[in-house]
Protein backbone atom coordinates (compact mmCIF):
# COMPACT_ATOMS: atom_id res chain seq x y z
CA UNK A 1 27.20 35.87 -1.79
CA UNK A 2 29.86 33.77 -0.81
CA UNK A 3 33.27 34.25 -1.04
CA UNK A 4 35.35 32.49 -4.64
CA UNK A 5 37.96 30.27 -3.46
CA UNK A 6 40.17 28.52 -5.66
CA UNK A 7 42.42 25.75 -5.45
CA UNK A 8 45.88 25.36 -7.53
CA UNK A 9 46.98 21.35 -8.35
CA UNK A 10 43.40 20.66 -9.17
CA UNK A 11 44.81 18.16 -11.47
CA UNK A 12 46.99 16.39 -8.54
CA UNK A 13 45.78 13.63 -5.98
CA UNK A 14 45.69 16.07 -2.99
CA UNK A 15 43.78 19.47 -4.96
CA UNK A 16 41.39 17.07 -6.34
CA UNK A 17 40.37 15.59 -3.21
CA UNK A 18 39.88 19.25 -1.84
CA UNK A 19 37.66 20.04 -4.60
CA UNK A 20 35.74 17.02 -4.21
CA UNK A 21 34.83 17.58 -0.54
CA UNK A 22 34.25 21.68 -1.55
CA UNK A 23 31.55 20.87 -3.89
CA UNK A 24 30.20 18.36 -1.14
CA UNK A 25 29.55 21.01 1.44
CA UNK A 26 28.33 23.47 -1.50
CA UNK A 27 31.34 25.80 -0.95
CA UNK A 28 31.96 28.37 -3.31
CA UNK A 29 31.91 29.71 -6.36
CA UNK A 30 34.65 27.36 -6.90
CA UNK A 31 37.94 28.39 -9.03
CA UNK A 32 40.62 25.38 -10.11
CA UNK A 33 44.16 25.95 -11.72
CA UNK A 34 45.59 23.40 -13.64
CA UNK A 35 48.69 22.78 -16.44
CA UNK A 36 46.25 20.50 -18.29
CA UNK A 37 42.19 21.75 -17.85
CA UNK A 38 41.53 19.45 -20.79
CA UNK A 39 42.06 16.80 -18.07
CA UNK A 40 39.00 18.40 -15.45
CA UNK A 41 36.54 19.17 -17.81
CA UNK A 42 33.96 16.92 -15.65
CA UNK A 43 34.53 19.63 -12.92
CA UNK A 44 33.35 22.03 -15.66
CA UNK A 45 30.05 19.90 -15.94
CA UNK A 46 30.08 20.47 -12.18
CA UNK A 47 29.93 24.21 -12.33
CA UNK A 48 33.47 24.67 -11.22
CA UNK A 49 35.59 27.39 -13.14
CA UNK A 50 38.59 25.52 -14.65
CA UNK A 51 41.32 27.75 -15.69
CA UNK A 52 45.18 26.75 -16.95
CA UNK A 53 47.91 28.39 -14.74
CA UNK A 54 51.52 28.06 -15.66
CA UNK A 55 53.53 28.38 -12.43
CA UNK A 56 56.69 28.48 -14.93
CA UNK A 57 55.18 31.76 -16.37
CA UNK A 58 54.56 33.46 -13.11
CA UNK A 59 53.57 36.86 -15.18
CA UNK A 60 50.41 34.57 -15.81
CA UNK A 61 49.51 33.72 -12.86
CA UNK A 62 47.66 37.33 -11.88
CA UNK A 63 44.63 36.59 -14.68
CA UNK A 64 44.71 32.98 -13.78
CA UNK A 65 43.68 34.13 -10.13
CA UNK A 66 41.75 37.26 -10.72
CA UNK A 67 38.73 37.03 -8.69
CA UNK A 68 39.52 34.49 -6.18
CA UNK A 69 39.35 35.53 -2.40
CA UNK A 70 40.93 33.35 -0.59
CA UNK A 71 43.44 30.51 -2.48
CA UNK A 72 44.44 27.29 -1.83
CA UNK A 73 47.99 27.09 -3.05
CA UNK A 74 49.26 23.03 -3.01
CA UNK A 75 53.21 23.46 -3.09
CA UNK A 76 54.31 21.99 -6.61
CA UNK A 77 56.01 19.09 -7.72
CA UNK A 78 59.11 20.69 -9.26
CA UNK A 79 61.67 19.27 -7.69
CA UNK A 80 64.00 18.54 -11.05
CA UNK A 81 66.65 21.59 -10.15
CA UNK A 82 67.39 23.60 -7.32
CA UNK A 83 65.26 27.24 -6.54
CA UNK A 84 62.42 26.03 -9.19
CA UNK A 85 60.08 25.19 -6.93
CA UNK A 86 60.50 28.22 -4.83
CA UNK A 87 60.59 30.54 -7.64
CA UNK A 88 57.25 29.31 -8.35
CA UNK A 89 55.86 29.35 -4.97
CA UNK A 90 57.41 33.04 -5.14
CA UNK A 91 55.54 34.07 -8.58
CA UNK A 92 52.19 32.35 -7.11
CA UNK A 93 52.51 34.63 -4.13
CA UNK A 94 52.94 37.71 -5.68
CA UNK A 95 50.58 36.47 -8.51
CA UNK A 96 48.19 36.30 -5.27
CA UNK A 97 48.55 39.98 -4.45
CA UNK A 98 48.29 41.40 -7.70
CA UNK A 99 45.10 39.77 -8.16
CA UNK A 100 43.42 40.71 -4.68
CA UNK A 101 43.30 37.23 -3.08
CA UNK A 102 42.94 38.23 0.76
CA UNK A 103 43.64 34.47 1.99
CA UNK A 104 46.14 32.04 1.46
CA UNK A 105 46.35 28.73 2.75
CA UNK A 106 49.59 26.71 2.07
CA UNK A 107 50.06 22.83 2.50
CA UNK A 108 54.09 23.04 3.98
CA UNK A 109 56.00 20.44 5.93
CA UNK A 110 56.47 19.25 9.81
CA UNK A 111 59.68 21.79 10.91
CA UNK A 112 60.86 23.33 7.59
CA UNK A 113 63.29 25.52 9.48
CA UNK A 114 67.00 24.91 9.00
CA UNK A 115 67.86 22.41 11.34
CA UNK A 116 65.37 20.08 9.13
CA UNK A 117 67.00 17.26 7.29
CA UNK A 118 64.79 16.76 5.42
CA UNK A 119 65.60 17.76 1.47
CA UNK A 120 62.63 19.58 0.33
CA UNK A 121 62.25 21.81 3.51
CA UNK A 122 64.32 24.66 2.47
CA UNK A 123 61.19 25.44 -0.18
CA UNK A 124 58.92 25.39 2.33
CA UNK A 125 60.62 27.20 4.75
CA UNK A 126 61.30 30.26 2.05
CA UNK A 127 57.50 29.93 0.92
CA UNK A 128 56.28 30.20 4.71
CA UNK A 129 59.07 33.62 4.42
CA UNK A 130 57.18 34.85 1.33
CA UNK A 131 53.88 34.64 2.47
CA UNK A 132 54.96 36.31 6.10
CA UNK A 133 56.39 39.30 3.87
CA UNK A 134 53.34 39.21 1.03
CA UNK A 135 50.98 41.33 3.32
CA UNK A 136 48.15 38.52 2.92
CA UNK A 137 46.10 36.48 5.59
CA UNK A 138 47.46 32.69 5.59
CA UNK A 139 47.14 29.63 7.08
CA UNK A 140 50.24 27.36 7.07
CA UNK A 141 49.19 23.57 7.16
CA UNK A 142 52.64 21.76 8.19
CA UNK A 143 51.38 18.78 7.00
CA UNK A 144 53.55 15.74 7.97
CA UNK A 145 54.29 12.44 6.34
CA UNK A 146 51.30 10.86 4.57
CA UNK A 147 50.04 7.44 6.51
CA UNK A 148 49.43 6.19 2.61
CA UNK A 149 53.20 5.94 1.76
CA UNK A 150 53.41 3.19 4.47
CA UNK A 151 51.34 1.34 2.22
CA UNK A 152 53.83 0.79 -0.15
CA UNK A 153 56.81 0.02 2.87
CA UNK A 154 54.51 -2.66 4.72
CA UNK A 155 54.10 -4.60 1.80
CA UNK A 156 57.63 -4.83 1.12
CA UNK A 157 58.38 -5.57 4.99
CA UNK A 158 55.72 -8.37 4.63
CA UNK A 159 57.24 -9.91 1.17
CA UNK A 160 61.12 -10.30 3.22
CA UNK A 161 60.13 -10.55 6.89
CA UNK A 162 61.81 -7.18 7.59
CA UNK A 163 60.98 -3.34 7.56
CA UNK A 164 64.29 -1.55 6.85
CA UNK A 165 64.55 1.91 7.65
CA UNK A 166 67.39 4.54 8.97
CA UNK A 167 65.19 6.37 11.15
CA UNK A 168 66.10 4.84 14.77
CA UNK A 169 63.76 4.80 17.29
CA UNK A 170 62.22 8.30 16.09
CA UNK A 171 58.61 8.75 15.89
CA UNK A 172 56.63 10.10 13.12
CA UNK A 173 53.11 11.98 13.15
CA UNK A 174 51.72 9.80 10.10
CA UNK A 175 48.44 11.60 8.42
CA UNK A 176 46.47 10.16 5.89
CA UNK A 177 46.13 12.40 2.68
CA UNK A 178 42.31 12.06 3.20
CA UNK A 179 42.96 13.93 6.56
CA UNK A 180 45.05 16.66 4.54
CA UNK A 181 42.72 17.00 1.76
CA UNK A 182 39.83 17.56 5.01
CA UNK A 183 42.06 19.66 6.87
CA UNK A 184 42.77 22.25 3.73
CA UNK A 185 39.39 22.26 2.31
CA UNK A 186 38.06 23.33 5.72
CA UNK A 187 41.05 25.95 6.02
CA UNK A 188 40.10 27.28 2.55
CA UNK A 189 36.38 27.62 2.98
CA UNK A 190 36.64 29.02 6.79
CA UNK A 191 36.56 33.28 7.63
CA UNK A 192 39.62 32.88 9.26
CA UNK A 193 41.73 36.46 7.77
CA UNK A 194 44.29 36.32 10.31
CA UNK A 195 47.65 34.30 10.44
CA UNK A 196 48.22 31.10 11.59
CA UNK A 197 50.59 28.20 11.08
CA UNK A 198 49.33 24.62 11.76
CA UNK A 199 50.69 21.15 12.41
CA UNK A 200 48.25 18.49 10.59
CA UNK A 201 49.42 15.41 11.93
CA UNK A 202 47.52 11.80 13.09
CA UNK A 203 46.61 11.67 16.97
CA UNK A 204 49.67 10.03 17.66
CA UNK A 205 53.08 9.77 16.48
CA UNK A 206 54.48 5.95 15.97
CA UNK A 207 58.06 4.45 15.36
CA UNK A 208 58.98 2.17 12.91
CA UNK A 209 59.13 -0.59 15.52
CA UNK A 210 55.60 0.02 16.48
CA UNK A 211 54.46 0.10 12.46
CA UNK A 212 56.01 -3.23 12.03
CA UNK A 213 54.14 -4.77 15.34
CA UNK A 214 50.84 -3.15 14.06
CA UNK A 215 51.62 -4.55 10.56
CA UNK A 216 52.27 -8.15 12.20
CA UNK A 217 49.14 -7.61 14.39
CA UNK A 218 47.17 -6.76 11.40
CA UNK A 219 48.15 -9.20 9.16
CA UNK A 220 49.51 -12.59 10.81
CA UNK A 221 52.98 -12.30 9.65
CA UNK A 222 56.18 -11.47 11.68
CA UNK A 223 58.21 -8.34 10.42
CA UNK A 224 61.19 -7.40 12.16
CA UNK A 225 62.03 -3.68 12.44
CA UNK A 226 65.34 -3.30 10.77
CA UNK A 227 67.21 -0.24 11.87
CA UNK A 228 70.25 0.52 9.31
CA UNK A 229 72.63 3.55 8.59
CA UNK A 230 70.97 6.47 6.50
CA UNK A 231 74.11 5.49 4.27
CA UNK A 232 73.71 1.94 4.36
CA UNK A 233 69.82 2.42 3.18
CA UNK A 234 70.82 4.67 0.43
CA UNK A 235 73.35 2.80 -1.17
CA UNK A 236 70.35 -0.51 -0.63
CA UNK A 237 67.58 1.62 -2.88
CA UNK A 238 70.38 2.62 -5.52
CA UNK A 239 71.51 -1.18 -5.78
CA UNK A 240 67.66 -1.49 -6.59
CA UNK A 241 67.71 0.41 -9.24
CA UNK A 242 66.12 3.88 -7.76
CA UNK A 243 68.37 7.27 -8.76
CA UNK A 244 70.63 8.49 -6.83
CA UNK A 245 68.93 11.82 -5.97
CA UNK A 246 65.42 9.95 -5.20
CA UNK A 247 66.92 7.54 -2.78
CA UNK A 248 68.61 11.30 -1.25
CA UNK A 249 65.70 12.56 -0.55
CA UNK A 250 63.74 9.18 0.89
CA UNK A 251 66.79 8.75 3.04
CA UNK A 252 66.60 12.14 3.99
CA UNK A 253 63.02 11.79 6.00
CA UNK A 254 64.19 8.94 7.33
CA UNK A 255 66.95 10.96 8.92
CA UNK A 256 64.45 13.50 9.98
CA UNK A 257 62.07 10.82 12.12
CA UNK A 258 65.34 9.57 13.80
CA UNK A 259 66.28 12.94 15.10
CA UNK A 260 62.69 13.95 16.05
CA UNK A 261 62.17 16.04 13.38
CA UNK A 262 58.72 14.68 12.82
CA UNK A 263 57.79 13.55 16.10
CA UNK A 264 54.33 16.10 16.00
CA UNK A 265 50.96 15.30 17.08
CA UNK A 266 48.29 17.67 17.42
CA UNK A 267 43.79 18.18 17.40
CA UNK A 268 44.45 20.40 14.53
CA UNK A 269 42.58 17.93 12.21
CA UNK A 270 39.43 17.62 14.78
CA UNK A 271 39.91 21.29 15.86
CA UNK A 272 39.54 22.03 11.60
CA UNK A 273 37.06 19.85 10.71
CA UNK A 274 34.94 18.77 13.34
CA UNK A 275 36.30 14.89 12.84
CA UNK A 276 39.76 13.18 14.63
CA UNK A 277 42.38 12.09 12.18
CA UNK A 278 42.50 8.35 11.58
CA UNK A 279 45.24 6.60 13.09
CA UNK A 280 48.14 4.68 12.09
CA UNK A 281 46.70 1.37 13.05
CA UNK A 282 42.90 1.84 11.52
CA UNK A 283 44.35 3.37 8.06
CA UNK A 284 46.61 0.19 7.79
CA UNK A 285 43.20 -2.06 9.12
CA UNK A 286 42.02 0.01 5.89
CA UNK A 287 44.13 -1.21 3.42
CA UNK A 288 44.88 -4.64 4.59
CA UNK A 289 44.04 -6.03 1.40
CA UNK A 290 46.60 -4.36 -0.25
CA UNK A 291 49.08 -5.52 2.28
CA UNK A 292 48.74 -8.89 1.14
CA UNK A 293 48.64 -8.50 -1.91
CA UNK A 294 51.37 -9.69 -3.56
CA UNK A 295 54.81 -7.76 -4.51
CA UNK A 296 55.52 -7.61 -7.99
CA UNK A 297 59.01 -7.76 -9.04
């Protein structure tokens, strides 16, 4: 019989996505945690177990992943107060152990270690620590930044003629969440028991120069690649009306690509899956409908 594998965030864009392609390659029995399973009862329909798991009530967690072997766990949302996040990440861990999961896989971040500026990577970093010391197999997928949040910064760059960022000339291993969603669902349903740590990236890393020339290629329009100060662009996005600790952590990555942080490319998609990661310039091709459409105020 094959192995139960279950996947946490069911509920979120990522989990789902994993679950989608799991039930496409008839992997399984399949196990889903969610805050809300009212929300996934179509998965139910789809003969996937749907149970609730409260990452807040980490005592909970044990029943909610009894009879799982090998677990996908999506790192949370919680980023309202410091230590939440890891204290859940913790709790899930342990939860993991009690419950006789012999697999983890964890979706982490490009260089969480502490020279990273980026905000969130001291959660990572002490998740990757607590599943080193938890005993269990895991696979680590450092995924960097998502290709998909360019989206959103191209067609703001196209409305004004100008792509603003703070990250210098750095260069930045952009990966589509489709790629990360492919990447962890074949991670999850492999026999891999060992340990390994993995950078899912695209197949090349770009600068924000070069997204702005591919974004002019791509859609007849000159943008000009704006470098500013990582103070300068945080003080822009709070004059626009976006809190102070948001536009933090945004600037943050930003100071990350300039110093290299995320300048990682690797096969580790292909090698995974079987298929290359799209790049930078075919994901944008993609979407360029959306580019043009326009910017509401």
């Amino acid at each position: 019989m094959s192995q139960p594998l279950l996947v946490t965030g069911a509920g979120g864009q990522l989990g789902r996505r994993v679950v989608d392609l799991l039930l496409a390659r008839g992997a399984g029995p399949l196990i889903v945690t969610t805050r809300h399973p009212e929300r996934l009862g179509e998965l139910g329909a789809r003969g996937v177990e749907v149970r609730r798991a409260d990452f807040d009530a980490p005592a909970s967690l044990a029943e909610a992943f009894a009879g799982a072997a090998r677990l996908l766990l999506i790192s949370t949302d919680a980023l309202d107060r410091p230590g939440r996040r890891i204290a859940q990440h913790r709790g899930a861990i342990e939860a993991a152990v009690k419950a006789g999961v012999r697999h983890v896989v964890y979706t982490s971040l490009t260089h969480p270690g502490p020279g990273s500026p980026i905000a969130l990577a001291p959660d990572h970093q002490a998740t990757e620590e607590a599943l080193a010391e938890s005993g269990l197999g895991a696979t680590v997928l450092r995924n960097n930044l998502y290709a998909d949040f360019l989206v959103a910064s191209v067609r703001r760059a196209l409305a004004t003629g100008r792509l603003v960022a703070a990250a210098g000339d750095g260069r930045t291993g952009y990966v589509t969440r489709e790629d990360c969603a492919r990447a962890a669902a074949a991670a999850l349903a492999a026999d891999f028991d060992g340990r390994r740590v993995l950078d899912i990236t695209g197949p090349a890393a770009v600068s924000q120069g070069e997204i702005a020339q591919i974004a002019s290629e791509l859609t007849g329009k000159a943008i000009a690649y704006v470098p500013v100060a990582r103070e300068a662009l945080e003080q822009g996005m709070q004059e626009a009306g976006m809190p102070a600790q948001v536009a933090a952590l945004l600037a943050s990555f930003d100071e990350a690509i300039a110093r290299g942080t995320l300048d990682v490319a690797t096969r580790a998609v292909e090698e995974l899956t079987g298929k290359p990661a799209e790049d930078v310039r075919s994901f944008l091709a993609r979407r360029r409908g959306e580019l043009l459409a326009p910017v509401e105020d």
